[in-house]
N, C-alpha and C. Protein backbone atom coordinates (compact mmCIF):
# COMPACT_ATOMS: atom_id res chain seq x y z
N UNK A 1 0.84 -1.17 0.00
CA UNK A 1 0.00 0.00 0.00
C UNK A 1 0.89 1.24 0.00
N UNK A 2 0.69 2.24 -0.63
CA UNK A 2 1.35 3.38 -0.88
C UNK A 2 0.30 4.79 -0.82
N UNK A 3 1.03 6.15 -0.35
CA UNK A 3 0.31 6.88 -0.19
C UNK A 3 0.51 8.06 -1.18
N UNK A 4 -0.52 8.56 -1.78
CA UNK A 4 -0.35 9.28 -2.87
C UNK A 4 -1.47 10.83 -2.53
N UNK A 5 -0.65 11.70 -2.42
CA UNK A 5 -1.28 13.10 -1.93
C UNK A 5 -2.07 13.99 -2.96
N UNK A 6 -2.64 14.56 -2.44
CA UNK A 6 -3.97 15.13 -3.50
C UNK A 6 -3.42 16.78 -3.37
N UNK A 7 -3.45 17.59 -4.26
CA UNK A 7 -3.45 18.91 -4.29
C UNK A 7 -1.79 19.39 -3.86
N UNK A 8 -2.03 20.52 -2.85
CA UNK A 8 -1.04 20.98 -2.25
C UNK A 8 -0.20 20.09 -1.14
N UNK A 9 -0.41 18.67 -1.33
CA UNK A 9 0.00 17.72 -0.16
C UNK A 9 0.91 17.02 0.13
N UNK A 10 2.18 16.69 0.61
CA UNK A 10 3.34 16.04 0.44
C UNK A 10 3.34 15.24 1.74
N UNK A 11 3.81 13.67 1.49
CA UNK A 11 3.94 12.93 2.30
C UNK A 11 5.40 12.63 3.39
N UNK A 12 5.39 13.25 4.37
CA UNK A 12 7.15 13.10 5.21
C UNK A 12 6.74 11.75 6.21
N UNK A 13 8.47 11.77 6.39
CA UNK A 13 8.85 10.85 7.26
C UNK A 13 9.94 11.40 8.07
N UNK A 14 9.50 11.52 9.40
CA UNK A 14 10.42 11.97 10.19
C UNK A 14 11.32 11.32 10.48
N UNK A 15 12.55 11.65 10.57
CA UNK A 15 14.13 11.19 10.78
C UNK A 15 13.55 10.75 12.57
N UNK A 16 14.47 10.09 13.12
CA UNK A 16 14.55 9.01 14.61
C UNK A 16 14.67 10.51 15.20
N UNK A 17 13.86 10.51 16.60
CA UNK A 17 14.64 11.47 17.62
C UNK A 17 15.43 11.37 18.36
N UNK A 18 16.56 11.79 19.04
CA UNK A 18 17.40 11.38 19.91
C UNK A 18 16.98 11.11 21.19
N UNK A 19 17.95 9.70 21.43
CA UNK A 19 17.48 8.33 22.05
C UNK A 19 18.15 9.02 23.66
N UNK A 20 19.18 9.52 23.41
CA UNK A 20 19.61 10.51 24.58
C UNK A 20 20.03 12.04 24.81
N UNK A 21 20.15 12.22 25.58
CA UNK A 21 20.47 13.75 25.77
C UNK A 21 22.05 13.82 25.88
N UNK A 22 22.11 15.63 25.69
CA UNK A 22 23.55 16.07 25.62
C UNK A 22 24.40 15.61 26.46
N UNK A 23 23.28 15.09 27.64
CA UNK A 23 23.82 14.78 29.32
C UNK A 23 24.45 13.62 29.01
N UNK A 24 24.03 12.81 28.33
CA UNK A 24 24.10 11.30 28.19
C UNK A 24 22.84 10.86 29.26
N UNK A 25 21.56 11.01 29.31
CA UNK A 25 20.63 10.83 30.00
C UNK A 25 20.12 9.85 28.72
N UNK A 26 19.20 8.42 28.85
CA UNK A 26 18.46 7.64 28.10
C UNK A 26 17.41 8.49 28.11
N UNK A 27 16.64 8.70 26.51
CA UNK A 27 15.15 9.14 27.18
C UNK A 27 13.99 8.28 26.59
N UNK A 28 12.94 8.36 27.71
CA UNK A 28 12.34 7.73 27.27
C UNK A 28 11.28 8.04 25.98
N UNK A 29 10.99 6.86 25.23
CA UNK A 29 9.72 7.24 24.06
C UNK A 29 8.83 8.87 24.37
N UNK A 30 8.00 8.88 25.47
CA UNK A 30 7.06 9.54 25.87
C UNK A 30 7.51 11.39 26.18
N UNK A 31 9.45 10.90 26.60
CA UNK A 31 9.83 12.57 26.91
C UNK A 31 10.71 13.13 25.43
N UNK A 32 10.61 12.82 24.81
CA UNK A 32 11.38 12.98 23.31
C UNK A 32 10.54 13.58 22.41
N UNK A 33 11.27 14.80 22.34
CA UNK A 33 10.33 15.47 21.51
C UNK A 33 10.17 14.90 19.97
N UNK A 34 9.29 15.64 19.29
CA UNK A 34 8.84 15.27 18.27
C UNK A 34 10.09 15.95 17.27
N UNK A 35 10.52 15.51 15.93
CA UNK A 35 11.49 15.70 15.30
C UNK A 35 10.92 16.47 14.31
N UNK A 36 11.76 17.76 13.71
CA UNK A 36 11.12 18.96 12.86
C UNK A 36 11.70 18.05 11.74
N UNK A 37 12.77 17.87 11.10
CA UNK A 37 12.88 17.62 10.10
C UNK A 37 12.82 16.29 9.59
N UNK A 38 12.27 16.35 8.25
CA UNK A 38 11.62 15.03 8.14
C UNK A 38 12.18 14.86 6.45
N UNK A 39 11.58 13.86 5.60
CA UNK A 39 12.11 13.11 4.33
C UNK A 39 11.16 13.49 3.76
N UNK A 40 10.61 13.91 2.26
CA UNK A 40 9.72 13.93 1.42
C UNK A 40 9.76 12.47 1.02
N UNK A 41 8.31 11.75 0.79
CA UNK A 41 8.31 10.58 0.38
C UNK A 41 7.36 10.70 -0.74
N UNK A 42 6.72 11.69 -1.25
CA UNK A 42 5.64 11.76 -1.49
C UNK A 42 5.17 13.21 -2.23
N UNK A 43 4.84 13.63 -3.71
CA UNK A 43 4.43 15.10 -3.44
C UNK A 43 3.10 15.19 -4.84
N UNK A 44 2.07 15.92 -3.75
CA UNK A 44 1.05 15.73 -5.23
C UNK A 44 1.34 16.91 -6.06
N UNK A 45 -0.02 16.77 -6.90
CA UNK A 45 0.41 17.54 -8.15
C UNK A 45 0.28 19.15 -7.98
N UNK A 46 -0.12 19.43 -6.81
CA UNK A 46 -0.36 20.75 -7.53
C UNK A 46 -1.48 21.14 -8.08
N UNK A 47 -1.75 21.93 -8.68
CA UNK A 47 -2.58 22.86 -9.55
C UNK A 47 -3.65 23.70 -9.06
N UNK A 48 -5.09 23.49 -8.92
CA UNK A 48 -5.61 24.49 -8.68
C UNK A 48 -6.22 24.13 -7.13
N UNK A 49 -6.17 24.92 -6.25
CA UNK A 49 -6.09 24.94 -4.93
C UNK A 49 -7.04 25.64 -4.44
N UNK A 50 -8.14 25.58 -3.80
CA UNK A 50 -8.66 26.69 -3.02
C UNK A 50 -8.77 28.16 -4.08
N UNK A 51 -9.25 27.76 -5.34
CA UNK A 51 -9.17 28.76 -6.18
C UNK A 51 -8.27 29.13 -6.40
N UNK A 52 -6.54 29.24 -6.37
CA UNK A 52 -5.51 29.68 -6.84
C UNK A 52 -4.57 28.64 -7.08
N UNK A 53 -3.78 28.83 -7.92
CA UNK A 53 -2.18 28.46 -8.86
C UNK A 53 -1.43 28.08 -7.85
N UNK A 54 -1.17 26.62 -7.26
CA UNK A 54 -0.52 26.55 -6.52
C UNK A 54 0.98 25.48 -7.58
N UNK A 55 1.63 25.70 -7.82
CA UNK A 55 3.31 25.15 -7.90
C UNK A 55 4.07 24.57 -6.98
N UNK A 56 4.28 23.09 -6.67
CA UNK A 56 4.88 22.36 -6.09
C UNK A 56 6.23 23.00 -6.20
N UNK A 57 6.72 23.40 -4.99
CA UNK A 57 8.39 23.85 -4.67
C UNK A 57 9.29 22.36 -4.62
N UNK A 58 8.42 21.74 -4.07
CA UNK A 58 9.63 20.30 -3.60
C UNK A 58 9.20 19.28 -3.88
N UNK A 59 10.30 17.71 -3.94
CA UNK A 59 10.50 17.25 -4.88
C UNK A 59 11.05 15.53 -3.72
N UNK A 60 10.71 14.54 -4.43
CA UNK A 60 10.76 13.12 -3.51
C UNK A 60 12.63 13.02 -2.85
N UNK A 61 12.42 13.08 -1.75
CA UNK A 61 13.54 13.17 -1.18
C UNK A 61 14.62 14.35 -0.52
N UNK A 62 13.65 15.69 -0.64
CA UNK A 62 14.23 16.26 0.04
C UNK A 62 14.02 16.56 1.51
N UNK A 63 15.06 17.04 2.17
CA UNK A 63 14.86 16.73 3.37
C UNK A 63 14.37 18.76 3.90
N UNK A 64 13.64 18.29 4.79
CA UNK A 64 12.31 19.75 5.38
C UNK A 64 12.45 20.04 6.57
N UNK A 65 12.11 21.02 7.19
CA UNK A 65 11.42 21.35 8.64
C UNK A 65 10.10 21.74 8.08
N UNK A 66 9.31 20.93 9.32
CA UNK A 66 8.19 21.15 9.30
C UNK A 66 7.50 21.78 10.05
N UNK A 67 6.34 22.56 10.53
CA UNK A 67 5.85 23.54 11.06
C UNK A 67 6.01 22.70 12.55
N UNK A 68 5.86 22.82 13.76
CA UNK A 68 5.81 22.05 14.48
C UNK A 68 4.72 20.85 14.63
N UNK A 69 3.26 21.53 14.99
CA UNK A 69 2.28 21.07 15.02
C UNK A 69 1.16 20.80 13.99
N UNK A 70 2.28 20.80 12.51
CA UNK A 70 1.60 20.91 11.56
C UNK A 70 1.28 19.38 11.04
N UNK A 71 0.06 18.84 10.33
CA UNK A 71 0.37 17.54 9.51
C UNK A 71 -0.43 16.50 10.41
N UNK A 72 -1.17 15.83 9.45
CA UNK A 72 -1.68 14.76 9.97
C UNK A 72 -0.89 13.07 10.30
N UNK A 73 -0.77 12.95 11.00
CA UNK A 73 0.03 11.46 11.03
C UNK A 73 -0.99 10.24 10.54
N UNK A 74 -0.48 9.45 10.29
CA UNK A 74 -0.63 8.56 9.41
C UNK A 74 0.24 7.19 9.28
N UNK A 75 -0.69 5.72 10.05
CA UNK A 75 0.35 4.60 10.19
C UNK A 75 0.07 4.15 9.07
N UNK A 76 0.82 2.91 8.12
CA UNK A 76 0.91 2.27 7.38
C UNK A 76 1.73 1.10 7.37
N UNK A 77 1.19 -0.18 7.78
CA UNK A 77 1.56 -1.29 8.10
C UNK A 77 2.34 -0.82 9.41
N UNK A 78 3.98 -0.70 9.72
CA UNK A 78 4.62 -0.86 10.68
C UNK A 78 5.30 0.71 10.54
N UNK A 79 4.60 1.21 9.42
CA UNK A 79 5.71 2.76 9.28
C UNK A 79 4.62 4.02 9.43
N UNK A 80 5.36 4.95 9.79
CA UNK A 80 4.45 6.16 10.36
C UNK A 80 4.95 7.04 9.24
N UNK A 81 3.79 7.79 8.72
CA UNK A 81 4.41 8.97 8.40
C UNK A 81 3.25 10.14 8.72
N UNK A 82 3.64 11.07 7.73
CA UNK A 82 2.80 12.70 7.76
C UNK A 82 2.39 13.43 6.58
N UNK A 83 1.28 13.61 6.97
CA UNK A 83 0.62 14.47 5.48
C UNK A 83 0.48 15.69 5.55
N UNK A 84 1.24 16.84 5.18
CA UNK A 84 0.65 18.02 5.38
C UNK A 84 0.73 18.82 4.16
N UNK A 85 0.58 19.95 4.39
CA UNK A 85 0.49 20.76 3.47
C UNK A 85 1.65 21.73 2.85
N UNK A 86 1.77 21.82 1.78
CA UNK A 86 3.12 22.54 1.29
C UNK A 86 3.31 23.79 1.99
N UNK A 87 2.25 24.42 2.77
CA UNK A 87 1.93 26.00 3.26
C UNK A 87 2.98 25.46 4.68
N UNK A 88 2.88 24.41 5.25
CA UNK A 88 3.59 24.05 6.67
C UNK A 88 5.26 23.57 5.93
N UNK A 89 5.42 23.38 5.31
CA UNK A 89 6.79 23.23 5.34
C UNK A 89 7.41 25.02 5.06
N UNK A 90 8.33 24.71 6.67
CA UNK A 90 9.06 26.15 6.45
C UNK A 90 10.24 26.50 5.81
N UNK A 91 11.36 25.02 5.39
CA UNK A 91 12.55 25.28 4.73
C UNK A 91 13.26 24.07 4.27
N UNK A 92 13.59 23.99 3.19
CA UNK A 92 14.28 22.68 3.03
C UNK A 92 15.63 22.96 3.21
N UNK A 93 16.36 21.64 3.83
CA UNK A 93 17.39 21.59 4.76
C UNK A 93 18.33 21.27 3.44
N UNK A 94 19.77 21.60 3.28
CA UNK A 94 20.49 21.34 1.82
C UNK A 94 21.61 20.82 2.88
């Protein structure tokens, strides 16, 4: 099964968060924050949006920050990812 985005919509995958701190402290699942930058896996087409010309900026595999609280999550079999909107990605990482 594969996920294929409609409109202005691109599919990420967030990179692992760190498993410990600067301290060398373990952390657990629950105190680890959520990770901004993530993988494009995914990018729809584009075109007409909410009444306007929207142009896909990015492209399968680049790597993003994403708004924080932006994007719907989304499991698939054993893998997680995120759907949001091209308006929430704030910068691609080079």
């Amino acid at each position: 099964m594969t996920l294929k985005p409609l409109g202005d919509r691109v599919v990420l995958k967030f990179t692992q968060a760190e498993e410990t701190s600067k301290g060398g402290i373990i952390l657990a699942a629950s105190a680890q924050e959520k990770p901004q930058i993530a993988e494009v896996i995914a990018v729809g087409p584009g075109g007409i949006v909410d009444g306007k010309e929207v142009e896909m900026q990015l492209k399968v595999g680049d790597k993003v920050i994403l708004n924080k609280y932006a994007g719907t999550e989304v499991k698939l079999g054993s893998e997680e990812y995120t759907v949001a909107k091209q308006s929430d990605i704030l910068a691609i990482v080079e």
